[in-house]
N, C-alpha and C. Protein backbone atom coordinates (compact mmCIF):
# COMPACT_ATOMS: atom_id res chain seq x y z
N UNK A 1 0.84 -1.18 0.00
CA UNK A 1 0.00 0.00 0.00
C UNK A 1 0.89 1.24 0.00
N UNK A 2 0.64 2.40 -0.73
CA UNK A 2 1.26 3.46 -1.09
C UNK A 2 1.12 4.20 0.39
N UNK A 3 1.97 5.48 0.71
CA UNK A 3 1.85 6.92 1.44
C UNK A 3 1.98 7.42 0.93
N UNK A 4 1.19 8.41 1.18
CA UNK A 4 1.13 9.73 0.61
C UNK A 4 1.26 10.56 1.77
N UNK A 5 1.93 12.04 1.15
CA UNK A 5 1.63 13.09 1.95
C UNK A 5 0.41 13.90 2.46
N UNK A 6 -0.66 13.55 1.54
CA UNK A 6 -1.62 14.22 2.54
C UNK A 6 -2.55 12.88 2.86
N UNK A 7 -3.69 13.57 3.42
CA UNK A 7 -4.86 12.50 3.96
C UNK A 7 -6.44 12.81 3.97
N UNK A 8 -6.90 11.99 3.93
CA UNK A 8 -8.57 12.63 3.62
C UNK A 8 -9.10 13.69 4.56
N UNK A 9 -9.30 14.60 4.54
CA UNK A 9 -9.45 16.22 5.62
C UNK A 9 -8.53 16.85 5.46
N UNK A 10 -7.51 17.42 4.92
CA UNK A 10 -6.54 17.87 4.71
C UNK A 10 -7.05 19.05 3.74
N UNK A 11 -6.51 20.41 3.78
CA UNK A 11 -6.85 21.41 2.87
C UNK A 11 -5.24 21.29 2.00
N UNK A 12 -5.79 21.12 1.02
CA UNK A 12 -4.23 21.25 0.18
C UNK A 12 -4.96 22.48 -0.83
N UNK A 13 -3.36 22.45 -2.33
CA UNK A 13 -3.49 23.64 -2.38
C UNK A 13 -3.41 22.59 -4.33
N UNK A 14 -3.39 23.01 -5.54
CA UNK A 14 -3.33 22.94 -6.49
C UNK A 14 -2.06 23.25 -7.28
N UNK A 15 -0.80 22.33 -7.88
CA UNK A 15 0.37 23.36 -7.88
C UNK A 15 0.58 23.00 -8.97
N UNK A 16 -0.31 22.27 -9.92
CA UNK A 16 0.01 22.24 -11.36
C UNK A 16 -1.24 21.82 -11.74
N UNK A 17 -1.42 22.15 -13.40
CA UNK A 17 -3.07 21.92 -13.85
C UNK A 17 -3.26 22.93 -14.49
N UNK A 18 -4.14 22.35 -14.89
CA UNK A 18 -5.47 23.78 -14.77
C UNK A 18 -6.37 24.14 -13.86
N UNK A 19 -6.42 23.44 -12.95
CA UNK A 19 -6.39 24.62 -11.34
C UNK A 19 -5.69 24.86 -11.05
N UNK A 20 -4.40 25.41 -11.24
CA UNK A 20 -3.47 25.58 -10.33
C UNK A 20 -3.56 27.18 -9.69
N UNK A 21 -3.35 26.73 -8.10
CA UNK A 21 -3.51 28.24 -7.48
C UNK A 21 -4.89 27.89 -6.63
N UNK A 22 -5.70 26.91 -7.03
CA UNK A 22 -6.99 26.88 -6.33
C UNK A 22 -6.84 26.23 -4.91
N UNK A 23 -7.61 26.27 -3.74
CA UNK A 23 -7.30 25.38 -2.82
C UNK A 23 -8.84 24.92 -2.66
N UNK A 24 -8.67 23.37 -2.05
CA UNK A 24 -9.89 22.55 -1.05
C UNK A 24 -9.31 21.71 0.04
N UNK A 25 -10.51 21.22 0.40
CA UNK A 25 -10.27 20.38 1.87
C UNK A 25 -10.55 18.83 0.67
N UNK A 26 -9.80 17.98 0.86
CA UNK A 26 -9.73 16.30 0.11
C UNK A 26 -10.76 15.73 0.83
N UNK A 27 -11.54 15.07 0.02
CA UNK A 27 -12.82 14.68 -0.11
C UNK A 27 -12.99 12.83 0.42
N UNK A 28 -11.64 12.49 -0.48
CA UNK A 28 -11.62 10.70 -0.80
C UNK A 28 -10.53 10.90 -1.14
N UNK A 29 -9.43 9.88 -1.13
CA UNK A 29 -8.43 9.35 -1.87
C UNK A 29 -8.52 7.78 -2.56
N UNK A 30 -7.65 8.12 -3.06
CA UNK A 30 -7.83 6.60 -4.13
C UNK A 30 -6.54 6.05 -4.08
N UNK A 31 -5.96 5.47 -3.11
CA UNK A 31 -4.80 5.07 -3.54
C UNK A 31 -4.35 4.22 -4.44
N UNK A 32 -5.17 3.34 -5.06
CA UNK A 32 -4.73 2.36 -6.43
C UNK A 32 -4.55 3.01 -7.45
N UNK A 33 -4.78 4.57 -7.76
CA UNK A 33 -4.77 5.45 -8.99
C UNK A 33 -3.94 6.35 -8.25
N UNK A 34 -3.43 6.77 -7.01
CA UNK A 34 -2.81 7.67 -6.48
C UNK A 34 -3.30 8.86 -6.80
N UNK A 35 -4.69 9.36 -7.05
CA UNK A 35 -5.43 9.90 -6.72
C UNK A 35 -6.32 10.77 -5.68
N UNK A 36 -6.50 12.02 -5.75
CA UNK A 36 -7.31 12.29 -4.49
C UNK A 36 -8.50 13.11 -5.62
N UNK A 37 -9.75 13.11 -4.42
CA UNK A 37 -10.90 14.31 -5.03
C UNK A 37 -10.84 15.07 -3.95
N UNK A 38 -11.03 16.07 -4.53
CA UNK A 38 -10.74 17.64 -3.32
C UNK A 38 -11.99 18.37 -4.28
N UNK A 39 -12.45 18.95 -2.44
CA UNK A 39 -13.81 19.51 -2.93
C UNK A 39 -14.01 21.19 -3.92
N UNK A 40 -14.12 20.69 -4.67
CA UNK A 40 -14.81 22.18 -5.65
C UNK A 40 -13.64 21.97 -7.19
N UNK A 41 -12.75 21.32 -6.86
CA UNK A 41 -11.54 21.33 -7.72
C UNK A 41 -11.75 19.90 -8.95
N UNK A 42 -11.19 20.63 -10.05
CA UNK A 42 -11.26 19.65 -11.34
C UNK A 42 -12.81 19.21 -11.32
N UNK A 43 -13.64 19.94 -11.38
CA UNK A 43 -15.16 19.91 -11.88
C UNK A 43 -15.44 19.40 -13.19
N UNK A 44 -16.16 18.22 -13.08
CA UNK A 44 -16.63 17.87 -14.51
C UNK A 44 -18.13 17.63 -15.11
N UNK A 45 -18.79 17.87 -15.80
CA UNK A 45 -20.42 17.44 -15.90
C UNK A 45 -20.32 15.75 -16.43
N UNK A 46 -21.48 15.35 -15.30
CA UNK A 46 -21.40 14.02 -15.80
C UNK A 46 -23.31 13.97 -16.44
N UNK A 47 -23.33 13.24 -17.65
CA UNK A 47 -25.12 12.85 -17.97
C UNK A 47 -25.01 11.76 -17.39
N UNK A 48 -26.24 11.71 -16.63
CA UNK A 48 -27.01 11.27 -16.14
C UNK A 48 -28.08 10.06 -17.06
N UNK A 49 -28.29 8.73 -17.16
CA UNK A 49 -29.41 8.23 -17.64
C UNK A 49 -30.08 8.09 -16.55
N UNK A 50 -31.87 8.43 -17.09
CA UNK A 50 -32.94 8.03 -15.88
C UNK A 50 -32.84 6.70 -15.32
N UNK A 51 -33.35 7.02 -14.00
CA UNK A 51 -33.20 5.38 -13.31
C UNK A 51 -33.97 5.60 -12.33
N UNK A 52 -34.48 4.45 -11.51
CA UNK A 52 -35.46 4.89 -9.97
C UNK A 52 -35.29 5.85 -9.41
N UNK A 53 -33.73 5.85 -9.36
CA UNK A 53 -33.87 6.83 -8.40
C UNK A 53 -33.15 8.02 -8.70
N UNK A 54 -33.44 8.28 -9.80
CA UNK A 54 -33.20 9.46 -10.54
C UNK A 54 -34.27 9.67 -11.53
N UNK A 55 -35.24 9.44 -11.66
CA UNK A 55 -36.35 9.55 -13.18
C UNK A 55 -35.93 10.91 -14.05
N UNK A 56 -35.62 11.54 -13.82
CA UNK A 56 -35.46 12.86 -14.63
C UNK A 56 -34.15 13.05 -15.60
N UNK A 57 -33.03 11.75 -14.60
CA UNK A 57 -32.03 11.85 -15.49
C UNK A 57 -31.37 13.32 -15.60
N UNK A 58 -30.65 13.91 -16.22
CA UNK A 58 -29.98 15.04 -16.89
C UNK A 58 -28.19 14.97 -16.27
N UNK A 59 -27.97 16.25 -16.06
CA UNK A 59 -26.46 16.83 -16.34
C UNK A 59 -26.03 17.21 -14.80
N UNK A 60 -25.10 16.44 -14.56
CA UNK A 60 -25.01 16.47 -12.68
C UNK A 60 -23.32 16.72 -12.69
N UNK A 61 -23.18 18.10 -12.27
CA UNK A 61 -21.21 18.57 -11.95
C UNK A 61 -21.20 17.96 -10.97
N UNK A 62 -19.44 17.33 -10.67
CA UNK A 62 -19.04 16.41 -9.88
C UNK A 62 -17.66 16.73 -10.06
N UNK A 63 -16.79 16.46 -8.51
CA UNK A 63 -15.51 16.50 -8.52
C UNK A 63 -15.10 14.84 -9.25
N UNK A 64 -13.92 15.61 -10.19
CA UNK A 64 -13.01 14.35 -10.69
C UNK A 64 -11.72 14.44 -9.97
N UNK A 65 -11.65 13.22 -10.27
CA UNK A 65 -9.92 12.85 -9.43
C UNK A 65 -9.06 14.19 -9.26
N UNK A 66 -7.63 14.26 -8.72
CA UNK A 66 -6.51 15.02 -8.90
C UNK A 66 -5.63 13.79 -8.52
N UNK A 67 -4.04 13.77 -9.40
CA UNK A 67 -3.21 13.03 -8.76
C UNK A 67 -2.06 14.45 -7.99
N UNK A 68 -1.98 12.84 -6.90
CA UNK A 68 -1.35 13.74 -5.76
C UNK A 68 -0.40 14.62 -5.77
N UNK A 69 0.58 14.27 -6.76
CA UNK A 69 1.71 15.14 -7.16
C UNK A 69 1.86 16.63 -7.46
N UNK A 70 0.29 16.70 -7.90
CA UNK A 70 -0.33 18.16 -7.85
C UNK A 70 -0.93 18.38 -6.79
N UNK A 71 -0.62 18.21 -5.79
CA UNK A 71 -1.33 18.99 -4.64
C UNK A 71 -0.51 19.05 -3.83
N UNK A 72 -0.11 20.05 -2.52
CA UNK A 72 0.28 20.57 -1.57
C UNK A 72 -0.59 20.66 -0.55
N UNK A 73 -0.13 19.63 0.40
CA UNK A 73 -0.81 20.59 2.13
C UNK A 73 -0.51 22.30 1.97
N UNK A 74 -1.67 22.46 2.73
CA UNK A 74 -1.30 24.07 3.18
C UNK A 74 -1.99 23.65 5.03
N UNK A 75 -0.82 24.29 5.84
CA UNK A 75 -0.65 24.72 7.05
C UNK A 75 -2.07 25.41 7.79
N UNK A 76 -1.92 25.83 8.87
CA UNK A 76 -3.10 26.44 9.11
C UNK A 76 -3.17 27.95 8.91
N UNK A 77 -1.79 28.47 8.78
CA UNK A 77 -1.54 29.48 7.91
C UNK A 77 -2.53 29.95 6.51
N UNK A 78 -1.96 29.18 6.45
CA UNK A 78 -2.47 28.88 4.91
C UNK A 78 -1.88 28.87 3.73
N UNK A 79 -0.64 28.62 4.00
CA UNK A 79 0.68 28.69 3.07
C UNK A 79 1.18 26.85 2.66
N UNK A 80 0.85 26.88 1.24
CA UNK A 80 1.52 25.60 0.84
C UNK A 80 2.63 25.53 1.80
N UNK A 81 2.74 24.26 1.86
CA UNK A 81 4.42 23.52 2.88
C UNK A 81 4.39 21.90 2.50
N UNK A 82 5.79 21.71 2.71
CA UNK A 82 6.37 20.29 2.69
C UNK A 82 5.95 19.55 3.97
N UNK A 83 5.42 18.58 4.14
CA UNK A 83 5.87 17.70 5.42
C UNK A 83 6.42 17.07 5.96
N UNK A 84 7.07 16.45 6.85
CA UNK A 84 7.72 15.82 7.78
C UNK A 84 7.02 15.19 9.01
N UNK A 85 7.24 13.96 9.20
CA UNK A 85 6.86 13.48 10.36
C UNK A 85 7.77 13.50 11.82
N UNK A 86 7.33 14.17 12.79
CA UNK A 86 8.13 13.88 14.12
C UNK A 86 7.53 12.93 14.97
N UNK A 87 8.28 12.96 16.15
CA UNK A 87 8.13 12.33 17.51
C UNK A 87 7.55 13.48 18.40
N UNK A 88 6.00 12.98 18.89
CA UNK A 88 5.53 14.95 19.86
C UNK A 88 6.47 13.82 21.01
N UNK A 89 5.99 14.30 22.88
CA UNK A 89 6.54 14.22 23.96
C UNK A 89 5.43 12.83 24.48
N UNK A 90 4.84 12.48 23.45
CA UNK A 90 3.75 11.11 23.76
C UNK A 90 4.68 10.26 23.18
N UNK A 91 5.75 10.48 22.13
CA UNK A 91 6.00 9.25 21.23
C UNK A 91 5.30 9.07 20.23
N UNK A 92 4.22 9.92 20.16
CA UNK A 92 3.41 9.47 18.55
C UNK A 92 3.97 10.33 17.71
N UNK A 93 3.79 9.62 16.53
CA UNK A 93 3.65 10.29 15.18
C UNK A 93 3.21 10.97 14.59
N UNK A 94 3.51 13.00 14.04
CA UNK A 94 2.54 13.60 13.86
C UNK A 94 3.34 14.44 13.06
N UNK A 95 2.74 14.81 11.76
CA UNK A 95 2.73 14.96 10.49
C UNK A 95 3.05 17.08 11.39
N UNK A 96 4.28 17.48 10.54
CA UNK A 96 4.80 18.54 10.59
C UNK A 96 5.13 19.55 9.58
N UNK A 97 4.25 20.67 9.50
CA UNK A 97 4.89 21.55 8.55
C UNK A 97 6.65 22.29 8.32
N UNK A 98 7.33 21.85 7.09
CA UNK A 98 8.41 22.26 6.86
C UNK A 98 8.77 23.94 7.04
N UNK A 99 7.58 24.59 7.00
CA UNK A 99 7.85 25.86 6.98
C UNK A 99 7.65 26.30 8.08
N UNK A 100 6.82 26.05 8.76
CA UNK A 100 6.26 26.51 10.03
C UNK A 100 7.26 25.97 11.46
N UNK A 101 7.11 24.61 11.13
CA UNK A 101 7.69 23.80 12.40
C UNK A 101 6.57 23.46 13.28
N UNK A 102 4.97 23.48 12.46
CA UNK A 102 4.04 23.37 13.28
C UNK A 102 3.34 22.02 12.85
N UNK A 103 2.61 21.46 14.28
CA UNK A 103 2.34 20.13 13.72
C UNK A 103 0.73 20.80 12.66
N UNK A 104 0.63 19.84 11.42
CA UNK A 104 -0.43 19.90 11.10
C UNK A 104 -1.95 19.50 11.27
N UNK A 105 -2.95 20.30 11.29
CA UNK A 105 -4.23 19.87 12.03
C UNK A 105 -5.29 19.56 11.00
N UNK A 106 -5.87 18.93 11.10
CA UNK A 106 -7.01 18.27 9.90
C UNK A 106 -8.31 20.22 10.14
């Protein structure tokens, strides 16, 4: 199973694309496609065929994938950053902004 740098709740930021510059909070990840959906970002219209539980059918926008490589945590700042994992004074493991020196918070 892959790691990645971010994680599902995470606000990252867009750093290549055609969003690039946009930010959301990650929605789902996909790790078999190394994939994430982040909310509002890479919008696509999907049609719709009628079905029970849709009878009307039509044209429904929906987030599509992003791969991860394009995206950046951003801090609580709100400044894209690198991460790092430390040791807090419990011994656990907790995901650290490179710029800040601050642990990161969902």
């Amino acid at each position: 199973m892959a790691k990645f740098h971010i994680k599902t709740g995470d606000m990252v930021m867009v750093i290549a694309g055609r969003e690039k510059g946009k930010s959301g909070r990650v929605v789902r990840m996909i790790p078999k496609q190394q994939r994430a959906v982040v909310e509002g970002i890479n919008m696509i219209t999907k049609h719709l065929k009628p079905s029970a539980s849709n009878p009307q059918g039509g044209i429904e926008s929906m987030e599509a994938p992003v791969h991860v490589s394009n995206l950046m945590v951003m801090d609580a700042a709100g400044t894209p950053t690198r991460t790092r994992i430390e040791r807090n004074e419990n011994g656990q493991a907790v995901r650290v902004s490179v710029k800040s020196g601050k642990p990161l918070t969902k």
